[in-house]
N, C-alpha and C. Protein backbone atom coordinates (compact mmCIF):
# COMPACT_ATOMS: atom_id res chain seq x y z
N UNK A 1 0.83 -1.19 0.00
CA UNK A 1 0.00 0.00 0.00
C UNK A 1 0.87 1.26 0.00
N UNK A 2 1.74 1.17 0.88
CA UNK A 2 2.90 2.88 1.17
C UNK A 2 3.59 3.10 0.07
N UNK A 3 4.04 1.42 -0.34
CA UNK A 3 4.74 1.62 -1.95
C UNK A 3 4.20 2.09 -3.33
N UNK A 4 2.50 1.88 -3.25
CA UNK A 4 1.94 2.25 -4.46
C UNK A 4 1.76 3.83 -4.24
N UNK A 5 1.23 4.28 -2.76
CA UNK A 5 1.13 5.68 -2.70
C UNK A 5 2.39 6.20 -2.97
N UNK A 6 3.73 5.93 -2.42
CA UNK A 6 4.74 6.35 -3.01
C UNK A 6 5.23 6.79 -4.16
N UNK A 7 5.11 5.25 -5.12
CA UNK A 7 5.29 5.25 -6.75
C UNK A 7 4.12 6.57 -7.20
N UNK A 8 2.88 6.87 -6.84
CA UNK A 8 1.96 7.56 -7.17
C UNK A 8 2.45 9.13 -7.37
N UNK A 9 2.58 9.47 -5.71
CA UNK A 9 3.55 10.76 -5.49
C UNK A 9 4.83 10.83 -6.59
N UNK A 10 5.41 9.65 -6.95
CA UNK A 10 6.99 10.11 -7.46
C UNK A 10 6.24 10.37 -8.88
N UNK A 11 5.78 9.70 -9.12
CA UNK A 11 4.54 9.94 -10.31
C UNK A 11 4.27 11.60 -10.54
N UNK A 12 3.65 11.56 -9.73
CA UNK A 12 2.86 13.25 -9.94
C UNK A 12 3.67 14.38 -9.66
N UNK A 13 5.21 14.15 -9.12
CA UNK A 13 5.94 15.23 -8.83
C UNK A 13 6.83 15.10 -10.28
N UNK A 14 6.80 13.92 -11.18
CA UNK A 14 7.79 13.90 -12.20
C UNK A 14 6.93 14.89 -13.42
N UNK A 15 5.39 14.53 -13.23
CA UNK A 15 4.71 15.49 -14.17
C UNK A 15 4.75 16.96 -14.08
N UNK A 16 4.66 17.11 -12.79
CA UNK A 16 4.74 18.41 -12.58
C UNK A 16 5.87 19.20 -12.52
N UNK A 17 7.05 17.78 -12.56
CA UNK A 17 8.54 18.52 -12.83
C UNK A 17 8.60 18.72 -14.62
N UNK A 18 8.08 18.34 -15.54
CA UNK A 18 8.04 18.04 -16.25
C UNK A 18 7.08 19.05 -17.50
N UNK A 19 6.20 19.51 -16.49
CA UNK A 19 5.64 20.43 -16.86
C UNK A 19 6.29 22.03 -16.69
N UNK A 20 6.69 21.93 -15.64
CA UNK A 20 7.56 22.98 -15.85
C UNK A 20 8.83 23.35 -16.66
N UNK A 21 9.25 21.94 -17.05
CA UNK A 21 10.56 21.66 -17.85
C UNK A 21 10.16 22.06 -19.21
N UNK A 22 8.66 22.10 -19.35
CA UNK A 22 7.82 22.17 -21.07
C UNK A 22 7.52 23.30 -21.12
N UNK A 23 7.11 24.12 -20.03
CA UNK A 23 7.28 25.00 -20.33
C UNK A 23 8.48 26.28 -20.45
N UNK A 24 9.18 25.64 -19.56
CA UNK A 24 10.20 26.20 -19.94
C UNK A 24 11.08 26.25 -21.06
N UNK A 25 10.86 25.20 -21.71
CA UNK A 25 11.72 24.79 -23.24
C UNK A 25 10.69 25.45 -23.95
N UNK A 26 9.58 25.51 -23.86
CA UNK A 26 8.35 25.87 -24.69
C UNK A 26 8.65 27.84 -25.00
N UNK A 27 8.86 28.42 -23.39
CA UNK A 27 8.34 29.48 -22.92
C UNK A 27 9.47 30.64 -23.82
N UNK A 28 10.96 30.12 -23.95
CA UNK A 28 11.86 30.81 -24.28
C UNK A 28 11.60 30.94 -25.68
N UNK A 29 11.46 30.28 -26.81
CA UNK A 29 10.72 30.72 -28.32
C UNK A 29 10.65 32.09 -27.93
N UNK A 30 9.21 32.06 -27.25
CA UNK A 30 8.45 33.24 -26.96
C UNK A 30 9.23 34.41 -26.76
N UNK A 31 9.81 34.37 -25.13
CA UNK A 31 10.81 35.47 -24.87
C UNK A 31 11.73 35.95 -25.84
N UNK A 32 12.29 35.04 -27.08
CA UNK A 32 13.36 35.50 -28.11
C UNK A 32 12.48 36.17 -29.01
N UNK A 33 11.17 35.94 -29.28
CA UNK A 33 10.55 37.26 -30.09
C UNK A 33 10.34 37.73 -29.68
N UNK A 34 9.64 38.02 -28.31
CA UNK A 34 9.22 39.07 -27.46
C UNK A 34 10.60 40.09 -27.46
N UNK A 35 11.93 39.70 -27.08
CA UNK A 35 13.14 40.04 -26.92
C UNK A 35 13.13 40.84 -28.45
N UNK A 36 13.23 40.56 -29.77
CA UNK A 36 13.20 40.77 -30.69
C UNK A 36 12.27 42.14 -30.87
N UNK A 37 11.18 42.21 -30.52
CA UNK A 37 9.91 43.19 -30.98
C UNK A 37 10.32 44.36 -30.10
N UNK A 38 10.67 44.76 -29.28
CA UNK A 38 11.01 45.50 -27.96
C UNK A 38 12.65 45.55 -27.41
N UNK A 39 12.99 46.72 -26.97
CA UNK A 39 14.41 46.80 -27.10
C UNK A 39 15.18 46.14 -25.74
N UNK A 40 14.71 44.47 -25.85
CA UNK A 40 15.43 43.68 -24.77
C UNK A 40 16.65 43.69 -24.97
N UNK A 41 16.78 43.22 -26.46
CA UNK A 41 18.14 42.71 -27.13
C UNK A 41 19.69 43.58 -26.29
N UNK A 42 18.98 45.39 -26.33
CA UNK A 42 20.13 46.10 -25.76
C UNK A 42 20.18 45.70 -24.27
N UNK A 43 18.91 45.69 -23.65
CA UNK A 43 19.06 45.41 -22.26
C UNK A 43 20.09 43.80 -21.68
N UNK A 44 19.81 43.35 -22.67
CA UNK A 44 20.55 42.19 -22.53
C UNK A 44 21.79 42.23 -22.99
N UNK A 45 22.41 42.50 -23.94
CA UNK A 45 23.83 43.25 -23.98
C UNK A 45 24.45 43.93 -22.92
N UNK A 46 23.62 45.02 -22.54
CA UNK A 46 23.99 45.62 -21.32
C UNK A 46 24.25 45.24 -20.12
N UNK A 47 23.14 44.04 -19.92
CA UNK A 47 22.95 43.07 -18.55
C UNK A 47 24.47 42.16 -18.64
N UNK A 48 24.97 41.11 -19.97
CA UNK A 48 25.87 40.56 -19.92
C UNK A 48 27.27 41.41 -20.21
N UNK A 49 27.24 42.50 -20.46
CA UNK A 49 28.47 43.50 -20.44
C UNK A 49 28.25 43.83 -18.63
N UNK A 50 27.39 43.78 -17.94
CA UNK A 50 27.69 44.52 -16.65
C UNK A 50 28.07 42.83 -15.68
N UNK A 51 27.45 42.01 -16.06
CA UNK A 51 27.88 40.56 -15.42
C UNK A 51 29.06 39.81 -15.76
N UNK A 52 30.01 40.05 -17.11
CA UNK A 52 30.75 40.41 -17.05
C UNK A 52 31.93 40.94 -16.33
N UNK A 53 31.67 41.62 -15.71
CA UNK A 53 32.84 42.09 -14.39
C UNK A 53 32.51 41.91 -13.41
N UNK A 54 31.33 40.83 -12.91
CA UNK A 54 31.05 40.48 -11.79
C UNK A 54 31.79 38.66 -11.53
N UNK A 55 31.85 38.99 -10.59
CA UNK A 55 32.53 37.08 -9.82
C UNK A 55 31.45 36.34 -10.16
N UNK A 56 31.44 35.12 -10.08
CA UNK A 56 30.31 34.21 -10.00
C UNK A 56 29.51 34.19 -8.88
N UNK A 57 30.06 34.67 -8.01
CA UNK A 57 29.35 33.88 -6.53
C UNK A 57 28.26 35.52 -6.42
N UNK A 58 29.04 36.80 -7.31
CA UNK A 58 27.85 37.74 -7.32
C UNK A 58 26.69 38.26 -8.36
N UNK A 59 26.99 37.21 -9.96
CA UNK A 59 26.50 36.56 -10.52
C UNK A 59 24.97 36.23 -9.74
N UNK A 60 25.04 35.52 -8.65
CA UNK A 60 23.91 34.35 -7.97
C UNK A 60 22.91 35.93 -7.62
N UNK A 61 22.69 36.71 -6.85
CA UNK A 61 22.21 37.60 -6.62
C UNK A 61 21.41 38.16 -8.31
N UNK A 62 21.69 38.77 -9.15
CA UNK A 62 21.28 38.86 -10.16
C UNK A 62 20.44 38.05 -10.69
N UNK A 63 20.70 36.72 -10.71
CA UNK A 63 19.78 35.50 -11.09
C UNK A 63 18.56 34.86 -10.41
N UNK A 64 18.89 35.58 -8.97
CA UNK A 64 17.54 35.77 -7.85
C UNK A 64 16.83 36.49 -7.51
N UNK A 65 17.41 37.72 -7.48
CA UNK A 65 16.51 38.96 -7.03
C UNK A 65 15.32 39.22 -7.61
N UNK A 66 15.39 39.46 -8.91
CA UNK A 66 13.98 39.89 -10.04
C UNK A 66 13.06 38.91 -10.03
N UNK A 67 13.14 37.90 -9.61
CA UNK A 67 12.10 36.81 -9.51
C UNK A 67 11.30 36.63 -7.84
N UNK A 68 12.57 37.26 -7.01
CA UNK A 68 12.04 36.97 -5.49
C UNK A 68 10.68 37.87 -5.88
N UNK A 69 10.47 39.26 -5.91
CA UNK A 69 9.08 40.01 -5.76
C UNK A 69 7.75 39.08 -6.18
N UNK A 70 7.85 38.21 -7.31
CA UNK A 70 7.00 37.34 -7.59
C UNK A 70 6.12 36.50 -6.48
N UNK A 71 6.53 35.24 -5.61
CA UNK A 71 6.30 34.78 -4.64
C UNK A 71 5.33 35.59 -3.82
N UNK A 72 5.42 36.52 -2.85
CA UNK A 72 4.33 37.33 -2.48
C UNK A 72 2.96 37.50 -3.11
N UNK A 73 3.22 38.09 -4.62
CA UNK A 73 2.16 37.91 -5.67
C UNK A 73 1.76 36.58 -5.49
N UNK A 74 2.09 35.69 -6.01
CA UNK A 74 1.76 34.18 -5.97
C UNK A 74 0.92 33.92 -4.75
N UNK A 75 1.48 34.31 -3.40
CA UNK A 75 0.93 34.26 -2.34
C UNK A 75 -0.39 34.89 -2.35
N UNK A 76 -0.52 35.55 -2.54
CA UNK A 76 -2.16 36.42 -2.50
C UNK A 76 -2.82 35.63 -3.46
N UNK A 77 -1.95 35.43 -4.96
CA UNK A 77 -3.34 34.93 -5.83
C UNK A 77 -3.59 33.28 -5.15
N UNK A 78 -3.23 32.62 -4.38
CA UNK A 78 -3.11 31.40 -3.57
C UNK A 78 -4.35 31.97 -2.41
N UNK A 79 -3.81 33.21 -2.13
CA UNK A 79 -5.29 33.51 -0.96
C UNK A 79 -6.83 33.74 -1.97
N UNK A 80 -6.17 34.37 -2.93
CA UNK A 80 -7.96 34.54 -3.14
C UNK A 80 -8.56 33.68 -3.86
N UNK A 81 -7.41 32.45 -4.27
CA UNK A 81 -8.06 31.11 -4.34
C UNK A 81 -8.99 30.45 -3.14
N UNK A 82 -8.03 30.43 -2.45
CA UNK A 82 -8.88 30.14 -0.64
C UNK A 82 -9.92 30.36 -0.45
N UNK A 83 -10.12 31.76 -1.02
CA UNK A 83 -10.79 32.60 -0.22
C UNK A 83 -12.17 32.70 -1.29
N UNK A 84 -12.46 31.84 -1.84
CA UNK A 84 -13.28 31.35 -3.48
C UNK A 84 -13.47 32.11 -4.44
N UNK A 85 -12.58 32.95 -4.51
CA UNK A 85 -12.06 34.10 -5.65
C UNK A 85 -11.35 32.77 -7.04
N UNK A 86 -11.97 32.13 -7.49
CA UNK A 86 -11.00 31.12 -8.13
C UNK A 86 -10.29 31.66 -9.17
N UNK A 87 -11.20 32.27 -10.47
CA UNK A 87 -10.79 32.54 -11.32
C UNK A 87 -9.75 33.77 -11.47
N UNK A 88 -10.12 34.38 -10.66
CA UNK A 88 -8.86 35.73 -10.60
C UNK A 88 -7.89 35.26 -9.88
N UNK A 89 -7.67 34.49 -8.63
CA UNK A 89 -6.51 33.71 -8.14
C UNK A 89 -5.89 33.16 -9.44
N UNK A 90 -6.57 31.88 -10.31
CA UNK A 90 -6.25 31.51 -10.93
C UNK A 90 -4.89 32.09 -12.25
N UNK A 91 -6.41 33.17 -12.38
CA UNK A 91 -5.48 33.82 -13.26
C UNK A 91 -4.37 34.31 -13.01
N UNK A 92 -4.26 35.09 -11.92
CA UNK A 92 -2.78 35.86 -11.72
C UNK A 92 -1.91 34.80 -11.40
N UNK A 93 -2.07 33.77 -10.43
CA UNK A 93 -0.99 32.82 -10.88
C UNK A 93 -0.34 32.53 -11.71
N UNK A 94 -1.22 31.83 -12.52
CA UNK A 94 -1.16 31.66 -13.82
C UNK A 94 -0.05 32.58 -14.81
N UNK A 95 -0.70 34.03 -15.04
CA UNK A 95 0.17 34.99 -15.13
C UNK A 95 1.40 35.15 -14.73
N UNK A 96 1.67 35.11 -13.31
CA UNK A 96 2.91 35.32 -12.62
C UNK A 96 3.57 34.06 -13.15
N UNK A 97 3.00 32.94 -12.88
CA UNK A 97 4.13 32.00 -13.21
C UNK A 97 4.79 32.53 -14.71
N UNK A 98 4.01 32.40 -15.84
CA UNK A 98 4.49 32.48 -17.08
C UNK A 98 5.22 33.57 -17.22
N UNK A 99 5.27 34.47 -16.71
CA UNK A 99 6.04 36.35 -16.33
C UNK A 99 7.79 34.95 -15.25
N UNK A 100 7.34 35.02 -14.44
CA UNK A 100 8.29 34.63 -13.70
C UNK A 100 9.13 33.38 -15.04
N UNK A 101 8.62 32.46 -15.32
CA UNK A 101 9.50 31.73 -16.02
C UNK A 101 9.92 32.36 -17.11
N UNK A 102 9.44 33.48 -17.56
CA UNK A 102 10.10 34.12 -18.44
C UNK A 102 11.09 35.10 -18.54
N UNK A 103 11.28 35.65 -17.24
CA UNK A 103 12.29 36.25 -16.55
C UNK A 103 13.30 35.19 -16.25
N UNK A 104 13.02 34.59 -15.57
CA UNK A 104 14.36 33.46 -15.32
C UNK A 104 14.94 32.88 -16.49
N UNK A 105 14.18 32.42 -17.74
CA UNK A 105 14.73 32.35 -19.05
C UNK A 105 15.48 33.05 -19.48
N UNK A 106 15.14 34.34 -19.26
CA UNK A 106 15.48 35.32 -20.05
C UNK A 106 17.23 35.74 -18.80
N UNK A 107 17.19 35.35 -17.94
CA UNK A 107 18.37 36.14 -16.75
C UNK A 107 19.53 34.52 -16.86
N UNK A 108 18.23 33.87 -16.69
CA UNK A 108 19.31 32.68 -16.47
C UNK A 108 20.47 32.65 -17.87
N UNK A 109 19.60 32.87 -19.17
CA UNK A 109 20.01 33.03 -20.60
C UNK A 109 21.68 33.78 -20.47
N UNK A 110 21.60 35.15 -19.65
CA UNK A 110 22.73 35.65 -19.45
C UNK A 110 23.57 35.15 -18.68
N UNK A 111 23.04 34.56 -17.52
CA UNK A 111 24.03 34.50 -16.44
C UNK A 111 25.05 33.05 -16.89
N UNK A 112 23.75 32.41 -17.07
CA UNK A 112 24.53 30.82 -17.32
C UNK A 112 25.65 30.51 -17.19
N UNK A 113 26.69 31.25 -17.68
CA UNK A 113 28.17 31.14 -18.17
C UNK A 113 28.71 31.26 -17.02
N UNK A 114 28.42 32.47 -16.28
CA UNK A 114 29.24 32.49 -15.12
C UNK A 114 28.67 31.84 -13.93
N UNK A 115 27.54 31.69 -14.16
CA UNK A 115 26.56 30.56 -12.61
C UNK A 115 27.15 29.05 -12.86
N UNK A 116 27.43 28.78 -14.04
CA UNK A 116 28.03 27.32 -13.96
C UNK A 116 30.01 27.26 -13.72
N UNK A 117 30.24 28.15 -13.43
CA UNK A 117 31.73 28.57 -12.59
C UNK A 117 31.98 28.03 -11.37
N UNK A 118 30.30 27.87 -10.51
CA UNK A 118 30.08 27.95 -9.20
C UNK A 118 30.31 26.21 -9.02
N UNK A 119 31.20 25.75 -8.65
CA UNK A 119 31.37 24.49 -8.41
C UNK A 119 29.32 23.93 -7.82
N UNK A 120 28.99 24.38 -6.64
CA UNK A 120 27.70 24.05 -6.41
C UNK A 120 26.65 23.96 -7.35
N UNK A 121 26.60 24.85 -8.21
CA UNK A 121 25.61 25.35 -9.13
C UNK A 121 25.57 24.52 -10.22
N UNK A 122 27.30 24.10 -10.73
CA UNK A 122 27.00 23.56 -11.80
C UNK A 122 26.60 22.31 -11.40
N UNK A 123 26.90 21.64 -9.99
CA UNK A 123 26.23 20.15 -9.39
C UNK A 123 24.90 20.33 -9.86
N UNK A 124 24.03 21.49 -9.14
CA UNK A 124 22.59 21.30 -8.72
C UNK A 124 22.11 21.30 -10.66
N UNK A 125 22.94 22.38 -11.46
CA UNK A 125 22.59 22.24 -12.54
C UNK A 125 22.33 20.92 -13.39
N UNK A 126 23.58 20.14 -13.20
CA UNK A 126 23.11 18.77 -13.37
C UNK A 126 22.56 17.86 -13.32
N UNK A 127 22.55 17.84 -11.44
CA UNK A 127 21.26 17.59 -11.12
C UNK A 127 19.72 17.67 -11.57
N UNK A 128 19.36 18.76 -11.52
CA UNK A 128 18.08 18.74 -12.22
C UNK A 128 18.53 18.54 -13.72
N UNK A 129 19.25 18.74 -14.27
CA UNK A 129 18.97 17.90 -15.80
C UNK A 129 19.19 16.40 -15.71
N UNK A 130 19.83 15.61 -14.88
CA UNK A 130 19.47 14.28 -14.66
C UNK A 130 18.03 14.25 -13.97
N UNK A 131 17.64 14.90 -13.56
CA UNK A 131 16.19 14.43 -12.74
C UNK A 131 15.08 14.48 -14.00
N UNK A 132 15.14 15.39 -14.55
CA UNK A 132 14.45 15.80 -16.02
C UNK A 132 14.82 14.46 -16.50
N UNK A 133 15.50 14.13 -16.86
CA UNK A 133 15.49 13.13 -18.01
C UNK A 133 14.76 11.72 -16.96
N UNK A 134 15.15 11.60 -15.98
CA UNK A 134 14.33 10.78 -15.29
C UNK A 134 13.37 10.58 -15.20
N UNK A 135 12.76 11.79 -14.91
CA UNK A 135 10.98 12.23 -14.97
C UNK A 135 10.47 11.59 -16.30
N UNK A 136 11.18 11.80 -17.39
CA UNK A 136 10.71 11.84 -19.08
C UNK A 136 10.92 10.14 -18.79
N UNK A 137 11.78 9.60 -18.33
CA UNK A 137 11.45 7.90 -18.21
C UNK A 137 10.40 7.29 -17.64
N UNK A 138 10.11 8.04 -16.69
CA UNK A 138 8.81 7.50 -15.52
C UNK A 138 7.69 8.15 -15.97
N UNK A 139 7.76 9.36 -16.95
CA UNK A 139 6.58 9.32 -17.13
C UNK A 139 5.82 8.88 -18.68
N UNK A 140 7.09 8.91 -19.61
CA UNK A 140 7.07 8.43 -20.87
C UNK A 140 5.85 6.96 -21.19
N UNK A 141 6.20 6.15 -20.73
CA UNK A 141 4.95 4.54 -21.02
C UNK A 141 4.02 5.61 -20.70
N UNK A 142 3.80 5.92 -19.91
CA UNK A 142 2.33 6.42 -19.46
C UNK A 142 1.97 7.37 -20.97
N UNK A 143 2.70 8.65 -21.18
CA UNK A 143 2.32 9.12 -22.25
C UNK A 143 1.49 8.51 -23.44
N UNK A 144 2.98 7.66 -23.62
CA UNK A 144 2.84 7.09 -24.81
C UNK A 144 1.18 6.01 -25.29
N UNK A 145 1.20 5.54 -23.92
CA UNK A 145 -0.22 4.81 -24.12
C UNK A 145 -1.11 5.76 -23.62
N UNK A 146 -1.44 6.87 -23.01
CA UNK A 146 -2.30 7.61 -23.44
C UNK A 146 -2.97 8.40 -24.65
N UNK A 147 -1.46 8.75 -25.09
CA UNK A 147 -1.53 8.88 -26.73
C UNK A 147 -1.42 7.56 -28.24
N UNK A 148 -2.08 6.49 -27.12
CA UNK A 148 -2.50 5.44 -28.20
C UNK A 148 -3.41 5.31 -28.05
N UNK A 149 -4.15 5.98 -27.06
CA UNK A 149 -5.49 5.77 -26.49
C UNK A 149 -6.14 6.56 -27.46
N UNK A 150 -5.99 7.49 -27.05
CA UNK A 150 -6.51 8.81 -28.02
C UNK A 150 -6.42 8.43 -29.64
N UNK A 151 -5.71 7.70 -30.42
CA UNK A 151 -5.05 7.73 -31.88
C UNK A 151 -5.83 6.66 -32.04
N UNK A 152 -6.57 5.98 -31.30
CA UNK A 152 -7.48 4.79 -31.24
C UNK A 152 -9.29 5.24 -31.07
N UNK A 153 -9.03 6.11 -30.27
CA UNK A 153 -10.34 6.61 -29.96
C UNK A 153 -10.92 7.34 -31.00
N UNK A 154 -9.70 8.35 -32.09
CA UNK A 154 -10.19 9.44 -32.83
C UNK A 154 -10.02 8.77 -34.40
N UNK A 155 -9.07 7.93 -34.17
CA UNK A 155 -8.28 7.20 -35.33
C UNK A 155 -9.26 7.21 -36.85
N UNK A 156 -10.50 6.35 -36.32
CA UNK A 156 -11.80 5.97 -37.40
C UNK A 156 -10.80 5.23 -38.13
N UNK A 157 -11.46 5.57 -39.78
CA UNK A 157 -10.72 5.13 -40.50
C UNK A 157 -10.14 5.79 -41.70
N UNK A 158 -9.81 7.04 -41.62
CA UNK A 158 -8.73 8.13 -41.32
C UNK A 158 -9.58 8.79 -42.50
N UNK A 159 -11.31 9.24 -42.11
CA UNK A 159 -12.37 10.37 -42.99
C UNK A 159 -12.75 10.72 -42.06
N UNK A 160 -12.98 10.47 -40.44
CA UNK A 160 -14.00 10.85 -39.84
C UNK A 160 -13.35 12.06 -38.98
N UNK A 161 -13.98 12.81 -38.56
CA UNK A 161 -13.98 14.14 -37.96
C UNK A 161 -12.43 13.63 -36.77
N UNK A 162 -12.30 12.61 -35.95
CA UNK A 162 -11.32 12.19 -35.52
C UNK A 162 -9.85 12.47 -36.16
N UNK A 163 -9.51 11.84 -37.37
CA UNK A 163 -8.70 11.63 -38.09
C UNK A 163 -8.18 13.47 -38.64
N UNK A 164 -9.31 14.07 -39.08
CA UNK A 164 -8.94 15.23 -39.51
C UNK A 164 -8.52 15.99 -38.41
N UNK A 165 -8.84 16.00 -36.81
CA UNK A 165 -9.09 16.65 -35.69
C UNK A 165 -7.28 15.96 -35.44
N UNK A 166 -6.90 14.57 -35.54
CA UNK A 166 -5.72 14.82 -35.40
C UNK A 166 -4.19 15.07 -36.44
N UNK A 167 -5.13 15.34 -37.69
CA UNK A 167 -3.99 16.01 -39.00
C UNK A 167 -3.64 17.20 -38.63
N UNK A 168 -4.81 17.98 -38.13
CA UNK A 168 -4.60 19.29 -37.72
C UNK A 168 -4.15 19.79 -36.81
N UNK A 169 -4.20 18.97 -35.70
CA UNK A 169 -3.05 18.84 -34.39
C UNK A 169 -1.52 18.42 -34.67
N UNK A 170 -1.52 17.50 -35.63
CA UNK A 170 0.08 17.02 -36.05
C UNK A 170 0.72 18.44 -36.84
N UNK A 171 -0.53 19.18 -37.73
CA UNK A 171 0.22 20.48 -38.87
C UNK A 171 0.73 21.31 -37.56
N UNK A 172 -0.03 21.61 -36.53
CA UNK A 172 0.05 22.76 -35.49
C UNK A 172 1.30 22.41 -34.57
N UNK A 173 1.32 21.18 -34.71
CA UNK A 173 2.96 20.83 -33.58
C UNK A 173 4.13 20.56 -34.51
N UNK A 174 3.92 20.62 -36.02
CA UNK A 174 4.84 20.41 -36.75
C UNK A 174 5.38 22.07 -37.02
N UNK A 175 4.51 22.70 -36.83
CA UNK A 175 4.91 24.32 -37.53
C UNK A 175 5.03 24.80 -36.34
N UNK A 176 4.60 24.34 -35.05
CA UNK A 176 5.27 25.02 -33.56
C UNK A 176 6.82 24.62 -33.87
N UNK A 177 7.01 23.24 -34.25
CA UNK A 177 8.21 22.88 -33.84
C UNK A 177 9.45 23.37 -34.84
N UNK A 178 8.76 23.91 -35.72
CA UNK A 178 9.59 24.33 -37.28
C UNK A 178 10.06 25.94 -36.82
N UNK A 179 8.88 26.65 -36.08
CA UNK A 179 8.95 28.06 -35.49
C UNK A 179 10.51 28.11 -34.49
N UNK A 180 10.44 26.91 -33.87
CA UNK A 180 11.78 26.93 -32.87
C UNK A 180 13.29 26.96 -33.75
């Protein structure tokens, strides 16, 4: 019984590690046009010309600060979830997260070079990219036969509203993935 609740939990923390890992691979596209349309590009020149003459270990400060103010936010939209405010909790979460992972994309993007200097950093860095790929093992079978489920369910016999419903999902992840 402790072992299946266990396996369950390691389960649902690999998705949700996993989800954040998607969006984060997902989220940066974005930030490089966003970066593109609006004059990030200099700010970011500027940011890695001023980090640059910083040590690594003061590097770490830069790569934390702009994201700490977030959390608080998070905190409230968490209260007025509570508090049965759902959809506006929801939302600003929601919001903040995608703002917050896009800041850290966008800081981590600069710092990288000199945060992986940090004997610690580049461990934990590894770390979570071995845990990532772990997650993608434990949670992969599962995918995969969910998405046979589905290719079975919609499949028909490749005229029916199914079949077209998933041509048009394959064009939309083929031209997401062509966009990267």
């Amino acid at each position: 019984m402790m072992r299946r609740i266990s396996q369950t939990l390691w389960f649902l923390l690999a998705v949700g590690f996993l989800i954040e890992a998607w969006c984060w691979d997902h989220l940066e596209p974005i930030v490089a046009r966003i970066v593109a349309l609006i004059p990030l590009r200099q700010l970011k020149a500027w940011l890695a010309e001023r980090i640059s003459t910083l040590s690594p270990a003061m590097t770490l400060p830069v790569f934390l600060v702009p994201v700490a103010p977030l959390y608080p936010l998070k905190l409230f939209a968490l209260a007025l979830i509570a508090q049965g405010h759902l959809m506006a909790g929801l939302g600003i979460f929601l919001f903040l997260q995608v703002v917050g992972l896009g800041m850290v994309a966008f800081i981590f993007d600069v710092t990288k070079p000199k945060l992986l200097q940090l004997r610690w950093f580049a461990a934990v860095y590894r770390f979570v990219v071995e845990l990532r790929d772990k997650a993608h093992a434990l949670v992969a079978p599962t995918i995969a036969a969910i998405k046979a489920r589905i290719a079975s369910t919609l499949g028909g016999n490749g005229h029916g509203w199914g079949s077209r419903t998933l041509r048009m999902i394959g064009r939309l992840r083929r031209r997401a993935h062509h966009a990267r």
